[in-house]
C-alpha atoms as a PDB file:
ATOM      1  CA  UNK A   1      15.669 -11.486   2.562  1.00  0.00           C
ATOM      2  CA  UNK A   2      12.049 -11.913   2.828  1.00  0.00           C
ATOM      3  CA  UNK A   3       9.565  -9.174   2.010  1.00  0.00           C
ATOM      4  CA  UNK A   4       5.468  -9.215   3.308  1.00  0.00           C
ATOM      5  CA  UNK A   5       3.295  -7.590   1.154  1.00  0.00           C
ATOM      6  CA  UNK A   6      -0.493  -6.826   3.073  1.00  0.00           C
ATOM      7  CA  UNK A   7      -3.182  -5.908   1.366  1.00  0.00           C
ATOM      8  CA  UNK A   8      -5.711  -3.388   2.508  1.00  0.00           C
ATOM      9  CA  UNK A   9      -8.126  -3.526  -0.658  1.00  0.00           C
ATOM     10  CA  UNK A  10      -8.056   0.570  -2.084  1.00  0.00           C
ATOM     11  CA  UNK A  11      -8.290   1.655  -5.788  1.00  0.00           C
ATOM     12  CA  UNK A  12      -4.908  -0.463  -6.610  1.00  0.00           C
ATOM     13  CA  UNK A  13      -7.335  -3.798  -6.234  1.00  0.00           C
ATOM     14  CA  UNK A  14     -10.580  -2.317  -7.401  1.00  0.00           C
ATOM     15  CA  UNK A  15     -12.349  -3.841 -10.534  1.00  0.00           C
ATOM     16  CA  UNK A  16     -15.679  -3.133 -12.606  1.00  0.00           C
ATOM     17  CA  UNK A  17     -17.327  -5.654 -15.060  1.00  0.00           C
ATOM     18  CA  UNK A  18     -19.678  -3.290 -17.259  1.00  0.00           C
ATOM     19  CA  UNK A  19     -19.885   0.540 -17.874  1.00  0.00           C
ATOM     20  CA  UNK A  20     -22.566   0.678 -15.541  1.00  0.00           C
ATOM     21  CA  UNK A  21     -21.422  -1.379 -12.711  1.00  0.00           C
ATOM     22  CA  UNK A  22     -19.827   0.492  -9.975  1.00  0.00           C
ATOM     23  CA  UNK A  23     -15.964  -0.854  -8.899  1.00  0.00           C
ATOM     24  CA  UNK A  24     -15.466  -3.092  -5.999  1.00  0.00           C
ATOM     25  CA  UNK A  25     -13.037  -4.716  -4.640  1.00  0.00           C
ATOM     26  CA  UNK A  26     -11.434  -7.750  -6.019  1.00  0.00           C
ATOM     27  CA  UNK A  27      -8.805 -10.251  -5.252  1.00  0.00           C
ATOM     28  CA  UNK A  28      -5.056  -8.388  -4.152  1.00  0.00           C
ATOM     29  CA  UNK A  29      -3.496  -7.162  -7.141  1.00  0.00           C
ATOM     30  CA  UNK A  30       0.196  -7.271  -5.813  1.00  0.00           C
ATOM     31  CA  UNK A  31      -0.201 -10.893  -6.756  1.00  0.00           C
ATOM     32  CA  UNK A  32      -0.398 -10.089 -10.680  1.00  0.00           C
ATOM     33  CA  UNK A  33       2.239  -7.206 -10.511  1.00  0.00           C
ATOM     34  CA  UNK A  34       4.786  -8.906  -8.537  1.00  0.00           C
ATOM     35  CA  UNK A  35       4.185 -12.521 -10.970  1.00  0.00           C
ATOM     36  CA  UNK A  36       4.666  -9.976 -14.471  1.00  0.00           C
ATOM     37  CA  UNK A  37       7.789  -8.140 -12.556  1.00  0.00           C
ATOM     38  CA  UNK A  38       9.696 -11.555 -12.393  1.00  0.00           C
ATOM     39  CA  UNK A  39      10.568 -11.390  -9.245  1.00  0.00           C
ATOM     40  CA  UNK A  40      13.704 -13.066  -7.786  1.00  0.00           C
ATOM     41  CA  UNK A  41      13.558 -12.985  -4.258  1.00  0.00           C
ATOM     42  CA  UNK A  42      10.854 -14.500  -1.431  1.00  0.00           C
ATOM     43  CA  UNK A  43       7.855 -12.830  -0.624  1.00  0.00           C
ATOM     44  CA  UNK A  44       4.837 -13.340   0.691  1.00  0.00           C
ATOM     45  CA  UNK A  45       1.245 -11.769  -0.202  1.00  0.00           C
ATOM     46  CA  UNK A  46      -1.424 -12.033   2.399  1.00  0.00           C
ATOM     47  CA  UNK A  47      -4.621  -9.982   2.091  1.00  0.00           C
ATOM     48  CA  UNK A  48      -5.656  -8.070   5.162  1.00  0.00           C
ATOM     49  CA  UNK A  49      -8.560  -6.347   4.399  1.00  0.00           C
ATOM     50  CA  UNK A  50     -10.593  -5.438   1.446  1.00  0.00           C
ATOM     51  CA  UNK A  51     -11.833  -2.356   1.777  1.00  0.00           C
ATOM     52  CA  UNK A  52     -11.928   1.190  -0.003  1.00  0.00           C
ATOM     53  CA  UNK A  53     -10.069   3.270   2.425  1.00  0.00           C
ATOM     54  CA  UNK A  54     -13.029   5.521   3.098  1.00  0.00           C
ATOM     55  CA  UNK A  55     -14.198   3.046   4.674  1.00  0.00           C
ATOM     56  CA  UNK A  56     -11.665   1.777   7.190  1.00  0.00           C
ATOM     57  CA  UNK A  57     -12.037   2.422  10.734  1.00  0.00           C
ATOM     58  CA  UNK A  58      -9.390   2.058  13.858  1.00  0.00           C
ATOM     59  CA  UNK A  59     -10.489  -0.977  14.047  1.00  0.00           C
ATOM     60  CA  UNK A  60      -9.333  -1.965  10.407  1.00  0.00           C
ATOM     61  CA  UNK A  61      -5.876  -0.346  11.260  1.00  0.00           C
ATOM     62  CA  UNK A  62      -5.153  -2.120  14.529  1.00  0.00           C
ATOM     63  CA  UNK A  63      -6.302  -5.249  12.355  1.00  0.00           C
ATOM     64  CA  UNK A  64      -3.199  -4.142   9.736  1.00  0.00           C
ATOM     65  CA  UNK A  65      -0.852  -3.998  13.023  1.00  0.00           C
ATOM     66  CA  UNK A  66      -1.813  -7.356  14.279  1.00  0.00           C
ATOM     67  CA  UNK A  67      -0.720  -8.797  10.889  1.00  0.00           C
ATOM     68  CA  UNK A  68       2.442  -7.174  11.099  1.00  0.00           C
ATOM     69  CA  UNK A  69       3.083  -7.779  15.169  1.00  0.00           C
ATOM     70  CA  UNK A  70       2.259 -11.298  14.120  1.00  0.00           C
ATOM     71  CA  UNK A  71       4.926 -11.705  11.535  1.00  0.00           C
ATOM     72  CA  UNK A  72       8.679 -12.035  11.819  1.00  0.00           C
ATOM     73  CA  UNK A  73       9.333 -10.574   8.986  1.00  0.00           C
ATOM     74  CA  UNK A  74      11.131  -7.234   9.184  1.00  0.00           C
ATOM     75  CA  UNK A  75      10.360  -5.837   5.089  1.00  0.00           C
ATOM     76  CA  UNK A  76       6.368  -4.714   5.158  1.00  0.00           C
ATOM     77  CA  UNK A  77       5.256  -3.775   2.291  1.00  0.00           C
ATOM     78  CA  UNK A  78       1.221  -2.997   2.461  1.00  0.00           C
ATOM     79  CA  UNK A  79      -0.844  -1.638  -0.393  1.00  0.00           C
ATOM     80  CA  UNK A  80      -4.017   0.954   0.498  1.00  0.00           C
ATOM     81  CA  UNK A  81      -6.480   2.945  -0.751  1.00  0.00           C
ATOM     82  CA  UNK A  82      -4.995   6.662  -1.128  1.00  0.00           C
ATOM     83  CA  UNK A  83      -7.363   8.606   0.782  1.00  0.00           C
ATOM     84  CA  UNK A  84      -6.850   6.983   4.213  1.00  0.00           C
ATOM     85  CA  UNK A  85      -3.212   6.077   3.666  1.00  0.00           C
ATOM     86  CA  UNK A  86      -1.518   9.014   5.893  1.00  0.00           C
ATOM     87  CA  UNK A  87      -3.874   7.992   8.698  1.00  0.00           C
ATOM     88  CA  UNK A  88      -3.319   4.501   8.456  1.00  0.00           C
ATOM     89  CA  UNK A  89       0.698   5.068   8.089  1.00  0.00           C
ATOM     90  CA  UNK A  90       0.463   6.859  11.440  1.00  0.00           C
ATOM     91  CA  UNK A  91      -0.879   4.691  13.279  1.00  0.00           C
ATOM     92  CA  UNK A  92       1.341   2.133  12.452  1.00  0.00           C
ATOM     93  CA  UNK A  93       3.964   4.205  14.171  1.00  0.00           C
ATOM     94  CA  UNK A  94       6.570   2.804  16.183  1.00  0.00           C
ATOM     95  CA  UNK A  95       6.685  -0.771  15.534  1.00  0.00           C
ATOM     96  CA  UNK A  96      10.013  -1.404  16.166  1.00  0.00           C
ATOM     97  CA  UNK A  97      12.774  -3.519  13.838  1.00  0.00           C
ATOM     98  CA  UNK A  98      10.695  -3.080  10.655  1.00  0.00           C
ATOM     99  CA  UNK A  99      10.901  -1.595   7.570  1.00  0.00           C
ATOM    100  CA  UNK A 100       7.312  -0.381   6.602  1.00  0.00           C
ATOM    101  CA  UNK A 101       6.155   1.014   3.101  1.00  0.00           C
ATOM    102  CA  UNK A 102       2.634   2.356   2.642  1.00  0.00           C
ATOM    103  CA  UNK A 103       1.422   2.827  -1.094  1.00  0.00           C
ATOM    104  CA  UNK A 104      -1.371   2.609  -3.650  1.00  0.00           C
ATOM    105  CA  UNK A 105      -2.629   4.089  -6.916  1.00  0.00           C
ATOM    106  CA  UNK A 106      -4.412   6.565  -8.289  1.00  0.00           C
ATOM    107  CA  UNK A 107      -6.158   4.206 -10.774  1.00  0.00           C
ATOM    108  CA  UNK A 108      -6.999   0.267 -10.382  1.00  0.00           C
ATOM    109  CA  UNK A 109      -3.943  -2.074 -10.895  1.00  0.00           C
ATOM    110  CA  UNK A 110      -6.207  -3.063 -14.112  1.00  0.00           C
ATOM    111  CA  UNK A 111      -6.140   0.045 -16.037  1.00  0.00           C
ATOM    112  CA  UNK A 112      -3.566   0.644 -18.835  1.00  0.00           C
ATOM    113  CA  UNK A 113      -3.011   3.733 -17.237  1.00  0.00           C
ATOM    114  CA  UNK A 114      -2.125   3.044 -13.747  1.00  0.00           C
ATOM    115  CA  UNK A 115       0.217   3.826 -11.490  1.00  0.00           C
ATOM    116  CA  UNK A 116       0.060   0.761  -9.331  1.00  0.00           C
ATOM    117  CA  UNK A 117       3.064  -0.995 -11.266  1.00  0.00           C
ATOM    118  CA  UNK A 118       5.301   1.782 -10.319  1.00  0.00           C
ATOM    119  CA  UNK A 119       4.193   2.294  -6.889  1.00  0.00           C
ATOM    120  CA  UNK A 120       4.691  -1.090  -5.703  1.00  0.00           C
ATOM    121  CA  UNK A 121       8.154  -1.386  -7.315  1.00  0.00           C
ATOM    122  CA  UNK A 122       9.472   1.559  -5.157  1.00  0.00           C
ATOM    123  CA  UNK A 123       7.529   0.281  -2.080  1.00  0.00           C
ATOM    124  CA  UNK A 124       9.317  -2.783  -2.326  1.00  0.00           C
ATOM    125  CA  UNK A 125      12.495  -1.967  -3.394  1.00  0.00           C
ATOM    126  CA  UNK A 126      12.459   0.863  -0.730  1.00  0.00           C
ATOM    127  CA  UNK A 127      11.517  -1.917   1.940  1.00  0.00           C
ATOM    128  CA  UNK A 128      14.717  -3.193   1.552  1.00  0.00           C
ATOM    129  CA  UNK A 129      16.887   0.324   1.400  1.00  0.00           C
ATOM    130  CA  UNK A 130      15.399   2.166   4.322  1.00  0.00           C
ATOM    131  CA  UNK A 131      16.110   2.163   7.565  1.00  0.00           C
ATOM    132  CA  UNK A 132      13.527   0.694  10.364  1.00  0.00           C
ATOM    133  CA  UNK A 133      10.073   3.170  10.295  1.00  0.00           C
ATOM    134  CA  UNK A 134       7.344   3.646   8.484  1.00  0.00           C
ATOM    135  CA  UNK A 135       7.067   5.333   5.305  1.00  0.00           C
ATOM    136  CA  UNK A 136       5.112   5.993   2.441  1.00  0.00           C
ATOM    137  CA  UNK A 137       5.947   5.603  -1.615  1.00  0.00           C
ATOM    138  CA  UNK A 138       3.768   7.560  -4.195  1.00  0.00           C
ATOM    139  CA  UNK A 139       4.195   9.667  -7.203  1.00  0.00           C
ATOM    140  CA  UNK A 140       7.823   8.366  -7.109  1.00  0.00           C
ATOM    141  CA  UNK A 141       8.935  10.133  -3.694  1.00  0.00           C
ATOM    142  CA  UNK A 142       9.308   9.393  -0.542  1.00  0.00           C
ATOM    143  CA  UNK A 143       7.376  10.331   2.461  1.00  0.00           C
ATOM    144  CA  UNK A 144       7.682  10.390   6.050  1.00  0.00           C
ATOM    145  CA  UNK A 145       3.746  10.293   7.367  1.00  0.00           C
ATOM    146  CA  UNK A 146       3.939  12.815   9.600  1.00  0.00           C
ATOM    147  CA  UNK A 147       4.535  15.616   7.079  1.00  0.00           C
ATOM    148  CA  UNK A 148       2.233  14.373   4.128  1.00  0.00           C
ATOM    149  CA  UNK A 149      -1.259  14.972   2.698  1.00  0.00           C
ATOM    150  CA  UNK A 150      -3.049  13.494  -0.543  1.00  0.00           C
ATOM    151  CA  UNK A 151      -3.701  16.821  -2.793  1.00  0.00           C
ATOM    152  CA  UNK A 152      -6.815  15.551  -4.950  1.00  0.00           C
ATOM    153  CA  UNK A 153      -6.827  18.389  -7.115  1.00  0.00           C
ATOM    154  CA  UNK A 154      -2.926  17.644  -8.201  1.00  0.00           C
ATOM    155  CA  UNK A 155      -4.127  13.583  -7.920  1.00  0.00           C
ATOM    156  CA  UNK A 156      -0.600  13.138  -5.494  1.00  0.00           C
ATOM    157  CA  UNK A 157       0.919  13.566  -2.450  1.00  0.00           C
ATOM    158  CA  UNK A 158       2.713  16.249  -1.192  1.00  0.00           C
ATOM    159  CA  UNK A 159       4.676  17.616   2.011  1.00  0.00           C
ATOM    160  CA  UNK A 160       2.564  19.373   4.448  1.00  0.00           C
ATOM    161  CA  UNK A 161       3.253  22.805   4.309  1.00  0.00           C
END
């Protein structure tokens, strides 16, 4: 089994170099997490976009489907920025014989702190366990994007209500 990981850019690859720089975004983190995980199985990283998910546009989304419509590979895996990833998990909808997991993190891949580590461990291993569809890993759950929102007062996602 063969798993693609795309990168979208988002907090998870965002870097600073001095207390009064401002972050951009730098070079795909997946690359680093999945090397220090040991992995034992193929995959491939390929970087998409880089872009804070503010920013992203339809364009940047039908960019994201191209990649994947492009590929054979049926385990998608593609890191984002949290505050466009419902939108962006939507329209990815209906891409048929695939197994697609959106996720980021709450702080950059880079930080002690982060949550990026976790995240893409249960985007990938949940790549492999779900059925064909789209879905998204954070805070440990699972989400179908249809029924989810990004609480920023909580810092997670939730169920719509």
């Amino acid at each position: 089994m063969q798993i693609k990981i795309l990168t979208a850019g988002g907090t998870i690859d965002k870097i600073y170099f001095d207390a009064l720089s401002e972050y951009s975004i730098g070079d795909p983190a997946a690359t680093d997490l999945m090397a220090q995980a040991g992995v034992a199985y193929e995959y491939r990283i390929e970087s998409v976009l880089r872009k804070d998910s503010l920013e992203m546009d339809d364009q940047d989304r039908q960019k994201l489907r191209a990649a994947i419509e492009a590929d054979d590979c049926r385990h998608i895996v593609i890191t984002h920025g949290t505050d466009t990833l419902v939108q962006t998990a939507m329209s990815l909808q209906g891409l048929s014989d695939r197994t697609i997991v959106l996720t980021g993190a709450m702080q950059p891949a880079r930080f002690k702190d982060s949550d990026a580590h976790f995240n893409l461990g249960g985007a990938v291993a949940l790549s492999q366990a779900m059925p064909e569809g789209v879905y998204i890993y954070m805070n440990g759950r699972v989400f179908h994007p249809e029924n989810t929102v990004k609480n920023r007062a909580a810092g997670q996602f939730q169920e719509r209500e």
